[in-house]
Protein backbone atom coordinates (compact mmCIF):
# COMPACT_ATOMS: atom_id res chain seq x y z
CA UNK A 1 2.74 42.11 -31.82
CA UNK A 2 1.59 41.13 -35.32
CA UNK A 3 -2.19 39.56 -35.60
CA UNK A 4 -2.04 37.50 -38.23
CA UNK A 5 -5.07 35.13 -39.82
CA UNK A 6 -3.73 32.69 -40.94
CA UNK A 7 0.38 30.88 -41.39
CA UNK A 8 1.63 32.77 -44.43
CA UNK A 9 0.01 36.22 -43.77
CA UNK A 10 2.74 37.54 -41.41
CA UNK A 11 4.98 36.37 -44.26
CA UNK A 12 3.42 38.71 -46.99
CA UNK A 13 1.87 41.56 -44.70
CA UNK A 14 4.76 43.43 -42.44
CA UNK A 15 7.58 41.09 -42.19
CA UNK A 16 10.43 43.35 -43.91
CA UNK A 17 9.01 45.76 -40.91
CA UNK A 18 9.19 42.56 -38.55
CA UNK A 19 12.32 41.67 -39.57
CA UNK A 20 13.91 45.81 -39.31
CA UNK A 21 12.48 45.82 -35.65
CA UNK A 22 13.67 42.66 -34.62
CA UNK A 23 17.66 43.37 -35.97
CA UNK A 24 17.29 46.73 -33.78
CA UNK A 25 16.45 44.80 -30.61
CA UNK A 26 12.78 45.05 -30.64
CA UNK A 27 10.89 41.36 -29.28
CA UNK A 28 8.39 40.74 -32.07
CA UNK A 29 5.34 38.27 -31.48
CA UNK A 30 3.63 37.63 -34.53
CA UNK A 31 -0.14 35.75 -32.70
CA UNK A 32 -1.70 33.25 -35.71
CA UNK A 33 -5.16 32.83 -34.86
CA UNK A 34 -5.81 30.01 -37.16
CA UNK A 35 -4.02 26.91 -38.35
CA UNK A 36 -4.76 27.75 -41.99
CA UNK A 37 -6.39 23.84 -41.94
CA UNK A 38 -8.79 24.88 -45.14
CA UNK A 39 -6.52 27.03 -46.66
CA UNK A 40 -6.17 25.92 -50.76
CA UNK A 41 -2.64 24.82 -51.96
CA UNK A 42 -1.64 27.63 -54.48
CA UNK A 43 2.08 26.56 -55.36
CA UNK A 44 1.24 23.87 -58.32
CA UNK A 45 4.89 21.91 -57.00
CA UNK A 46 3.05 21.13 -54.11
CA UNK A 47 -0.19 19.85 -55.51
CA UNK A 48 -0.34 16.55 -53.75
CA UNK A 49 -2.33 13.81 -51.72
CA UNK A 50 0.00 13.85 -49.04
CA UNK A 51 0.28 17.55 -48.66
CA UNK A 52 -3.35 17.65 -49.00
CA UNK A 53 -4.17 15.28 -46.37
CA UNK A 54 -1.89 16.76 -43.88
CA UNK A 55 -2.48 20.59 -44.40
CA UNK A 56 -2.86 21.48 -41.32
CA UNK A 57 0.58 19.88 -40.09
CA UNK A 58 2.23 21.17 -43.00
CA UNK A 59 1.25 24.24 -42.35
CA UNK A 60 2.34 24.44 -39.17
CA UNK A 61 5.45 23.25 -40.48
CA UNK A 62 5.58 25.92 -42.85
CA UNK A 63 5.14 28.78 -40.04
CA UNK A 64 8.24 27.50 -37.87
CA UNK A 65 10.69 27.85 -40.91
CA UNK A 66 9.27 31.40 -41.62
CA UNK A 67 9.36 31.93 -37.85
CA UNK A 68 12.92 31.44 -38.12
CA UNK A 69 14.12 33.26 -40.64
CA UNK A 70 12.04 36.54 -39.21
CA UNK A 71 13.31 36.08 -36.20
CA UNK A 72 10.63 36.55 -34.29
CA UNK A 73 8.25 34.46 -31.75
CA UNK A 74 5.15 33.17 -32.41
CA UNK A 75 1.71 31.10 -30.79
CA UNK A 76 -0.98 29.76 -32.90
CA UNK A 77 -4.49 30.81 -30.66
CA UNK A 78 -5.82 27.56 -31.83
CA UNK A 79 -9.21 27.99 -33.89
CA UNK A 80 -9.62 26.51 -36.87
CA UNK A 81 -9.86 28.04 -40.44
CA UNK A 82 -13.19 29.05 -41.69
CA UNK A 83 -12.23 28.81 -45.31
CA UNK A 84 -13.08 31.07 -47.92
CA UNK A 85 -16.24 29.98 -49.51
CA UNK A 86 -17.08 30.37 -53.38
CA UNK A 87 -20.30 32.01 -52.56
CA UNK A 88 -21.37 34.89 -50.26
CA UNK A 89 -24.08 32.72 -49.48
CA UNK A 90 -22.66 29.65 -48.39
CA UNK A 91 -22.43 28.74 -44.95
CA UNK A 92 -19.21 28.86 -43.08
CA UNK A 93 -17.85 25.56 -41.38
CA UNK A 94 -19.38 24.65 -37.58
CA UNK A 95 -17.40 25.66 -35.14
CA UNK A 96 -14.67 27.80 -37.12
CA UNK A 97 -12.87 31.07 -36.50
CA UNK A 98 -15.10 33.53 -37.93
CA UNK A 99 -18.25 32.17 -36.24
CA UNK A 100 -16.95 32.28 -32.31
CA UNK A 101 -18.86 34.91 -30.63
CA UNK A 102 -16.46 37.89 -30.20
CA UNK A 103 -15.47 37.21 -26.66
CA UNK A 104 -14.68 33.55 -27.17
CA UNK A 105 -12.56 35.15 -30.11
CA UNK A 106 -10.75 37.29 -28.09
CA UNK A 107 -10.09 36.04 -24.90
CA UNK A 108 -6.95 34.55 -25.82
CA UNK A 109 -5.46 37.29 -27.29
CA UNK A 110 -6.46 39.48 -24.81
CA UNK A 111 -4.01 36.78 -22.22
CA UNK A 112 -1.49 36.88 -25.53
CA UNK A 113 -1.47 40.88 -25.01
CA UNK A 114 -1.31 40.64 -21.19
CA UNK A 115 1.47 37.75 -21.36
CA UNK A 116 3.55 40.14 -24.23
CA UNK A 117 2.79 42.94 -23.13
CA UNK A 118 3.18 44.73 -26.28
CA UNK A 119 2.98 48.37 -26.77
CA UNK A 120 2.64 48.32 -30.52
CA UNK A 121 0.19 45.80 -32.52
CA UNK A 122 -0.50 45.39 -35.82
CA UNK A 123 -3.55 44.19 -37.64
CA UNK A 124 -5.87 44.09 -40.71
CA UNK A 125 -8.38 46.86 -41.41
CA UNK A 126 -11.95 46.36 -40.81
CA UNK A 127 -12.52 45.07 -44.18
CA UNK A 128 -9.48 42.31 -43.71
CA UNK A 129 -7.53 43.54 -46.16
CA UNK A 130 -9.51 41.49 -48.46
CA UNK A 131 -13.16 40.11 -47.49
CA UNK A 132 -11.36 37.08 -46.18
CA UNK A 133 -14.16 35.87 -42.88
CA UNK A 134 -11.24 35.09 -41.04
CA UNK A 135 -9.16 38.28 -41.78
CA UNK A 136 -12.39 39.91 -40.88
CA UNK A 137 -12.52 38.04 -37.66
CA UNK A 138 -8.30 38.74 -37.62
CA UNK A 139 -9.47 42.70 -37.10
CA UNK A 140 -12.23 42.55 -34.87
CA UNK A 141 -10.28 40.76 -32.54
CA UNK A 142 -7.02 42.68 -32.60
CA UNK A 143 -9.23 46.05 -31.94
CA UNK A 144 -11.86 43.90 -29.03
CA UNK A 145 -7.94 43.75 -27.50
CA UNK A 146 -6.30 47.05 -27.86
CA UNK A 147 -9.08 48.41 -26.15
CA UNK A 148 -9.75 45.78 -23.16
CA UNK A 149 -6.69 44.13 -22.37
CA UNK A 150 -5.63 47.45 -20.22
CA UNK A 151 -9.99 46.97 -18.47
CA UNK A 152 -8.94 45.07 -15.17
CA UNK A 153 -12.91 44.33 -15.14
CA UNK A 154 -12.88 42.72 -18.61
CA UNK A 155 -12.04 39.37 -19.98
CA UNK A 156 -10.85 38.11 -15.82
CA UNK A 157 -8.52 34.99 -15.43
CA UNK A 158 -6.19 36.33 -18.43
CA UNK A 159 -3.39 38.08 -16.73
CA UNK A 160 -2.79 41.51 -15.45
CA UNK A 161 -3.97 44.24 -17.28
CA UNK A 162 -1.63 45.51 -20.07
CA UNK A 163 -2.58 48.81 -22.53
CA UNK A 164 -0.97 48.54 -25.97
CA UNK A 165 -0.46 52.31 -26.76
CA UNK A 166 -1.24 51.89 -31.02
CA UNK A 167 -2.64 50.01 -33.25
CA UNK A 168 -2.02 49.74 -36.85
CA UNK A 169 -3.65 48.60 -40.03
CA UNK A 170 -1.48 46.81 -42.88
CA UNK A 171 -1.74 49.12 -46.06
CA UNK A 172 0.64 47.00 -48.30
CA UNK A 173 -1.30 46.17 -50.78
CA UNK A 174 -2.61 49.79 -51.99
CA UNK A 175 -3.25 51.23 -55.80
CA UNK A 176 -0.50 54.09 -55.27
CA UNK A 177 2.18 50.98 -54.38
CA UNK A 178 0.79 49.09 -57.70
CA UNK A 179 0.17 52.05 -59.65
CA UNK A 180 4.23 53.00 -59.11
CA UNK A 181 5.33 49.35 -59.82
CA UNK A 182 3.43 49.38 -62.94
CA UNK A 183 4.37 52.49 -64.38
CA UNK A 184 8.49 52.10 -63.61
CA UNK A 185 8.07 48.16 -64.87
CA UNK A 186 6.58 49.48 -68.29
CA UNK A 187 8.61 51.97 -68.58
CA UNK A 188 11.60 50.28 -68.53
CA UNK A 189 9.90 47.34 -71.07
CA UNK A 190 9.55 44.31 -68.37
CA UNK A 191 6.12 43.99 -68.83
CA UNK A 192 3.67 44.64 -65.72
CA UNK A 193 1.60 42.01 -63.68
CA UNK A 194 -0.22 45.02 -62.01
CA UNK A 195 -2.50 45.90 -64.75
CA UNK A 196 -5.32 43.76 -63.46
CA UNK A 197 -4.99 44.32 -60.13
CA UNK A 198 -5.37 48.85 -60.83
CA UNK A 199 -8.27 47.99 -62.95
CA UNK A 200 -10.22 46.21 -59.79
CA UNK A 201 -9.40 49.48 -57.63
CA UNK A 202 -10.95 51.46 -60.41
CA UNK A 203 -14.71 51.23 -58.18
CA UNK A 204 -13.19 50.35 -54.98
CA UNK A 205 -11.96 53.43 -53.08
CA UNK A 206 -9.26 52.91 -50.81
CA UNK A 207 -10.86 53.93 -47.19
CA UNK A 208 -8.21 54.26 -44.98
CA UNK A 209 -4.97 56.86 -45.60
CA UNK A 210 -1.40 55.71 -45.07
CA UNK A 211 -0.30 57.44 -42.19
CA UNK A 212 3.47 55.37 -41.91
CA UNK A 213 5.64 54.35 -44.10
CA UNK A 214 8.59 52.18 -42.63
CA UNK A 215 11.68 52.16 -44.20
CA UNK A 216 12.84 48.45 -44.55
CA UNK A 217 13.96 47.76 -48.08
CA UNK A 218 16.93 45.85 -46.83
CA UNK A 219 15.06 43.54 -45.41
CA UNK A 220 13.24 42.79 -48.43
CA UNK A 221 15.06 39.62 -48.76
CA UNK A 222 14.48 37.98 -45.27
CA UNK A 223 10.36 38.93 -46.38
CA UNK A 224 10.65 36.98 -49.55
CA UNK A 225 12.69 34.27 -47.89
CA UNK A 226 9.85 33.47 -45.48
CA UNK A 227 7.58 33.91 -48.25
CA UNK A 228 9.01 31.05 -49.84
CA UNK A 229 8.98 29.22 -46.63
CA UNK A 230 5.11 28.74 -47.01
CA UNK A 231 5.71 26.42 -49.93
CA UNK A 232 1.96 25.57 -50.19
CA UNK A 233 0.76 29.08 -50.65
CA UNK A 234 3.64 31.04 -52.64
CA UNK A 235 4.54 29.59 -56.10
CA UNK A 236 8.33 30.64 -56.56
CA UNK A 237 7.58 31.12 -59.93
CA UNK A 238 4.46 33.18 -59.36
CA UNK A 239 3.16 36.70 -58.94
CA UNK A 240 4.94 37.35 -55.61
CA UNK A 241 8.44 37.65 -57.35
CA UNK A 242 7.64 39.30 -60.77
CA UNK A 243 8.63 42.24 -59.52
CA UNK A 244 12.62 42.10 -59.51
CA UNK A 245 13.17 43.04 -55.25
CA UNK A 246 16.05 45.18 -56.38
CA UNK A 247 13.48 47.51 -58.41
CA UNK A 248 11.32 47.49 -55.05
CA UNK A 249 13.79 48.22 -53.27
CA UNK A 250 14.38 51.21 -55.71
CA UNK A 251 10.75 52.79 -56.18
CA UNK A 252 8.86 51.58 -53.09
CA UNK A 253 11.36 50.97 -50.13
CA UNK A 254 8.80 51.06 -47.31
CA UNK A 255 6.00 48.94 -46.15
CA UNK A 256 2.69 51.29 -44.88
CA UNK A 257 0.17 51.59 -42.19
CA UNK A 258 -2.73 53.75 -41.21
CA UNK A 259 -2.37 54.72 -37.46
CA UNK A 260 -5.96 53.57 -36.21
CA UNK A 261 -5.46 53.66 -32.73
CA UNK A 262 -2.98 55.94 -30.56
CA UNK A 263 -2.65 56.66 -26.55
CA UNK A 264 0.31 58.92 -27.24
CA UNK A 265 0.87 62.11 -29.02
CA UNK A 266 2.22 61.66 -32.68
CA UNK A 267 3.04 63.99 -35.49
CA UNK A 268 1.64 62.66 -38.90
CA UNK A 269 3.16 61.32 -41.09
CA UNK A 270 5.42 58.68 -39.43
CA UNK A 271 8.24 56.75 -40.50
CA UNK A 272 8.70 54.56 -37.00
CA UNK A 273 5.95 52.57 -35.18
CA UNK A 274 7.07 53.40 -32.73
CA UNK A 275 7.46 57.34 -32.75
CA UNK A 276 5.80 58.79 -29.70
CA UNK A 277 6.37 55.90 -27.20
CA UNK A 278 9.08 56.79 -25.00
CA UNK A 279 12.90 56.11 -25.91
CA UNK A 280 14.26 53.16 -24.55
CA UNK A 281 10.93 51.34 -24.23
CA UNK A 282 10.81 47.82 -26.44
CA UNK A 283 7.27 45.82 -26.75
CA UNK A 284 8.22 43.62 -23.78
CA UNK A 285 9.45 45.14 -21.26
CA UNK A 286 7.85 45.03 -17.77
């Protein structure tokens, strides 16, 4: 089970490792909490009254096609997206994702994780992955469900208990991944998007370690075809495809996590989610 904000995010976090999992006979549920209603329209061809006045449709829209070509299932929880405001001080929408209490937050992905019954689930780190309210949110609740969706006293009237067994944090977007781009795409004279990017990690240590890297390069292309499925938020001409895929493929072939939660033993590092959980065991079986 992927935890994802908002449509788009499972697209650009994980979905090569979606994608491997699902062609090896793994069920994949990838849970969107919000319906990305607020979300800005950052492909330029798509800039338009219509699109504007329907986002939330559109959206929607957008997440069946990527749905599709992942190949994996997928709910919307149903709260509505909080935005991402201009200033730290201004106030976040009434009624929105990131202001639910944390058990009104949860409670349905605590009867997604019963329903599933997942034994893997991935999720952003406590920080969001960027200080996005709603990624924010996105982590709180995936952890407030690892740990009491198995609790047959907490959250009652959302299925039989169910214990996930880990829990991951996306680590694709790290200064070592960049840092490697960079270097091999000005090396070989194609000029480098990633300069900006290293500069901001300069003062911003990167908390959490990469514990598992998942091989998946050749399913870099299903990633960046359900990238382009969210038309509204991926220009096709933008920074998402600078990089050739081929030279990704070449110098960074996985996508990384940081192991943040585990009920089984594991050796560190990994190159399988799930390494530990017992052979023959997929994330919904009964």
């Amino acid at each position: 089970m992927a935890v994802h904000a908002h449509p788009d995010d499972e697209s650009s976090k994980g979905a090569a490792t979606m994608a491997r999992y699902v062609a090896e006979g793994a069920e994949v549920l990838v849970v969107t909490c919000t319906g990305g209603e607020r979300g800005s329209i950052l492909n330029p061809k798509m800039d338009r009254p219509d699109i504007l006045e329907n986002m939330g449709e559109v959206r929607r829209l957008e997440m069946e096609k990527a749905r599709q070509i992942l190949g994996v299932q997928q709910r919307f929880l149903g709260f509505v997206d909080s935005g991402l405001p201009e200033d730290e001080n201004e106030p976040l929408p009434e009624g929105c994702f990131a202001l639910q209490s944390l058990d009104a937050a949860s409670a349905p992905l605590v009867a997604a994780v019963r329903e599933f019954r997942p034994h893997v689930i991935l999720t952003y780190d406590d920080n969001g992955g960027y200080p996005h309210p709603d990624h924010i949110m996105t982590n709180r609740v995936s952890v407030e469900a690892f740990e009491a969706a198995g609790d047959p006293d907490r959250y009652p009237g959302t299925g039989e208990p169910w214990q996930p067994l880990k829990l991951y944090y996306h680590m694709g977007f790290t200064r070592e991944r960049f840092e490697a781009l960079h270097h091999v795409m000005t090396e070989r004279g194609m000029g480098s998007p990633y300069a900006d990017w290293i500069a901001r990690w300069e003062d911003r240590p990167q908390k959490w370690e990469v514990t598992t890297r998942v091989p998946c390069a050749e399913y870099f292309e299903i990633r960046d075809l359900a990238l382009l499925a969210h038309a509204t938020q991926v220009d096709p001409d933008g920074f998402w495809f600078v990089c050739p895929r081929q030279l990704q493929e070449e110098i960074w072939p996985t996508e990384d996590y940081h192991l943040a939660r585990s009920l089984v033993d594991v050796t560190l590092p990994e190159d399988d989610l799930f390494a530990g959980i017992a052979a023959g065991v997929t994330p919904a079986c009964s």
